[in-house]
C-alpha atoms as a PDB file:
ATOM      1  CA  UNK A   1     109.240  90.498  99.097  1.00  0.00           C
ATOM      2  CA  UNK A   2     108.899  88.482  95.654  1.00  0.00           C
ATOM      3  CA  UNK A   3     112.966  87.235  96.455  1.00  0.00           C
ATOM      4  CA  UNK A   4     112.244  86.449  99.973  1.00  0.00           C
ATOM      5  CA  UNK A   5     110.959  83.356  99.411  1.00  0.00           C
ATOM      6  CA  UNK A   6     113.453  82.203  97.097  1.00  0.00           C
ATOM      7  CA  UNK A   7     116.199  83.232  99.797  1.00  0.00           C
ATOM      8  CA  UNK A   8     118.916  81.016 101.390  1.00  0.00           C
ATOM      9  CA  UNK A   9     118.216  80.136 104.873  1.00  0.00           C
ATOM     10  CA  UNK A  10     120.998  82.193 105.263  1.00  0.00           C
ATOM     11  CA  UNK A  11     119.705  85.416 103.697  1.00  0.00           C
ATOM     12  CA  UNK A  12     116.497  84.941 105.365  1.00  0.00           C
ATOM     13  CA  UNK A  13     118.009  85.340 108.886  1.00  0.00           C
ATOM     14  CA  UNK A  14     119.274  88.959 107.740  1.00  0.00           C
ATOM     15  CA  UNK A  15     115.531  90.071 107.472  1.00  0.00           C
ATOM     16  CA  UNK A  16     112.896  90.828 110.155  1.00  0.00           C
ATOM     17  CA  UNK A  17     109.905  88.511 108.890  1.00  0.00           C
ATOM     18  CA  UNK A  18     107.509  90.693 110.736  1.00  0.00           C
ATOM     19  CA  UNK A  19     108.592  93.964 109.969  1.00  0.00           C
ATOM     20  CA  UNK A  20     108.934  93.035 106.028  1.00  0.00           C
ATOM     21  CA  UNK A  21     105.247  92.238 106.035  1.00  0.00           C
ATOM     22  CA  UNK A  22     104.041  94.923 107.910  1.00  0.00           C
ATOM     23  CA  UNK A  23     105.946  97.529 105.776  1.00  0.00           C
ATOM     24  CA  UNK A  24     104.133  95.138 102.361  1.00  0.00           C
ATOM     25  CA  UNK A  25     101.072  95.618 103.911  1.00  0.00           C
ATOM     26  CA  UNK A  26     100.525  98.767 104.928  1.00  0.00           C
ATOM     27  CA  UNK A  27     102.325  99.641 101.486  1.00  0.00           C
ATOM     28  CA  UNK A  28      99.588  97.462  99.516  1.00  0.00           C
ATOM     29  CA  UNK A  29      96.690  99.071 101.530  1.00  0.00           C
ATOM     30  CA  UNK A  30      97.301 102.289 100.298  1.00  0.00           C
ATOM     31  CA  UNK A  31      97.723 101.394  96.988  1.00  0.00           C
ATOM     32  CA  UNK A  32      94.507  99.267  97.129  1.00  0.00           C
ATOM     33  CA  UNK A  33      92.721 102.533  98.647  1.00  0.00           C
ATOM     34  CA  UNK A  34      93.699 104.371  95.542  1.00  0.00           C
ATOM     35  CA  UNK A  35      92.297 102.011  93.294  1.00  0.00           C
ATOM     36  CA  UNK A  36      89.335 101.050  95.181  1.00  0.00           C
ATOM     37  CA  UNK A  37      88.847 105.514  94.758  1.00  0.00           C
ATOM     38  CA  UNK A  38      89.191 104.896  90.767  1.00  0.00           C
ATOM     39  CA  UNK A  39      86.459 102.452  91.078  1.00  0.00           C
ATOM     40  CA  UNK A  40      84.182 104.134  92.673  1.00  0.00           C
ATOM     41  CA  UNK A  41      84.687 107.418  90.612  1.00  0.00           C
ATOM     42  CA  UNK A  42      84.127 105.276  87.200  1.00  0.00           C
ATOM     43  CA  UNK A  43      84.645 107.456  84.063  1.00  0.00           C
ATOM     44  CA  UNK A  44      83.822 110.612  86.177  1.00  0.00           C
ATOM     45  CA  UNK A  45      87.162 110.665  87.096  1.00  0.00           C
ATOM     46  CA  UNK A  46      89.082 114.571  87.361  1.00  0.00           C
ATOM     47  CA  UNK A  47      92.319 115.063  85.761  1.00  0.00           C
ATOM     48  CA  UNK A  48      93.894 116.246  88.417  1.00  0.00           C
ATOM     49  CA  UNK A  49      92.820 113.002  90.902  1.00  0.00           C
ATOM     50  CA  UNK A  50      94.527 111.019  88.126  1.00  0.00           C
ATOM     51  CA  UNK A  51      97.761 113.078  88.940  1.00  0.00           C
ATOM     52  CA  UNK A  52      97.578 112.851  92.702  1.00  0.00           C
ATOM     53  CA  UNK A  53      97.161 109.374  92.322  1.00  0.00           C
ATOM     54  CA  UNK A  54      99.974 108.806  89.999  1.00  0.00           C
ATOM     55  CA  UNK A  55     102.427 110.838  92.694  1.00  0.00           C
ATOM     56  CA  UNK A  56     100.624 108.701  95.404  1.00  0.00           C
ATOM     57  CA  UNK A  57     101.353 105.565  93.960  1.00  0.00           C
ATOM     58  CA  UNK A  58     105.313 106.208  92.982  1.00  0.00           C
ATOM     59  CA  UNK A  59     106.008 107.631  96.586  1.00  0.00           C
ATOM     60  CA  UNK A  60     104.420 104.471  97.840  1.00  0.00           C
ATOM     61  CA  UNK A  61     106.647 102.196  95.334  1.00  0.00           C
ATOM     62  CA  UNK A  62     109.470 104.141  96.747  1.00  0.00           C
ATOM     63  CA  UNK A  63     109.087 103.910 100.481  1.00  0.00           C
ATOM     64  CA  UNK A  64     108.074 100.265 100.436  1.00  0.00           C
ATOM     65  CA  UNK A  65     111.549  99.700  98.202  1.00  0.00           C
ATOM     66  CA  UNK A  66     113.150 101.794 101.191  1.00  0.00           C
ATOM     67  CA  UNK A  67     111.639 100.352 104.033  1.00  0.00           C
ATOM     68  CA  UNK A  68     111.685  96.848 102.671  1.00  0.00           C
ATOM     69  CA  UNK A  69     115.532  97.239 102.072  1.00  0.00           C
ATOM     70  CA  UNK A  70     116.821  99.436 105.207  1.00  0.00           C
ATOM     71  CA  UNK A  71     114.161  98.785 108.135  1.00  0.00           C
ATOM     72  CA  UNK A  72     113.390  95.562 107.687  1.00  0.00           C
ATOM     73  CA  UNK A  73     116.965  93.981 108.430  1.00  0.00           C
ATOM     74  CA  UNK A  74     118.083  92.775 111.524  1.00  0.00           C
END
């Protein structure tokens, strides 16, 4: 997404404009869900939430890097 808009004209014909920001989005709400959790907990915060939301936030990483890369072309 940060590359897209530096793209050639060219390169930006490869990718499906809609698709790339849905994936982004959807990708960004979850991460903003986790942090919006962390907020609300404040300090009381468990442990183990802390490790959820770690593993939460790297398989999100990952699928939007998959999705962004593989799906989203034309």
């Amino acid at each position: 997404m940060a590359g897209y808009n530096t793209a050639t004209e060219a390169e930006k014909r490869t990718v499906d404009e809609k698709k790339l920001l849905r994936v982004m989005g959807v990708g960004m709400l979850v991460a903003t869900a986790v942090i919006f959790v962390f907020a609300l907990l404040g300090e009381r915060v468990p442990t183990a939430f802390v490790y959820v939301a770690i593993v939460i936030m790297g398989v999100d990483c990952a699928a939007i890097i998959y999705l962004a890369n593989t799906k989203c072309k034309k």
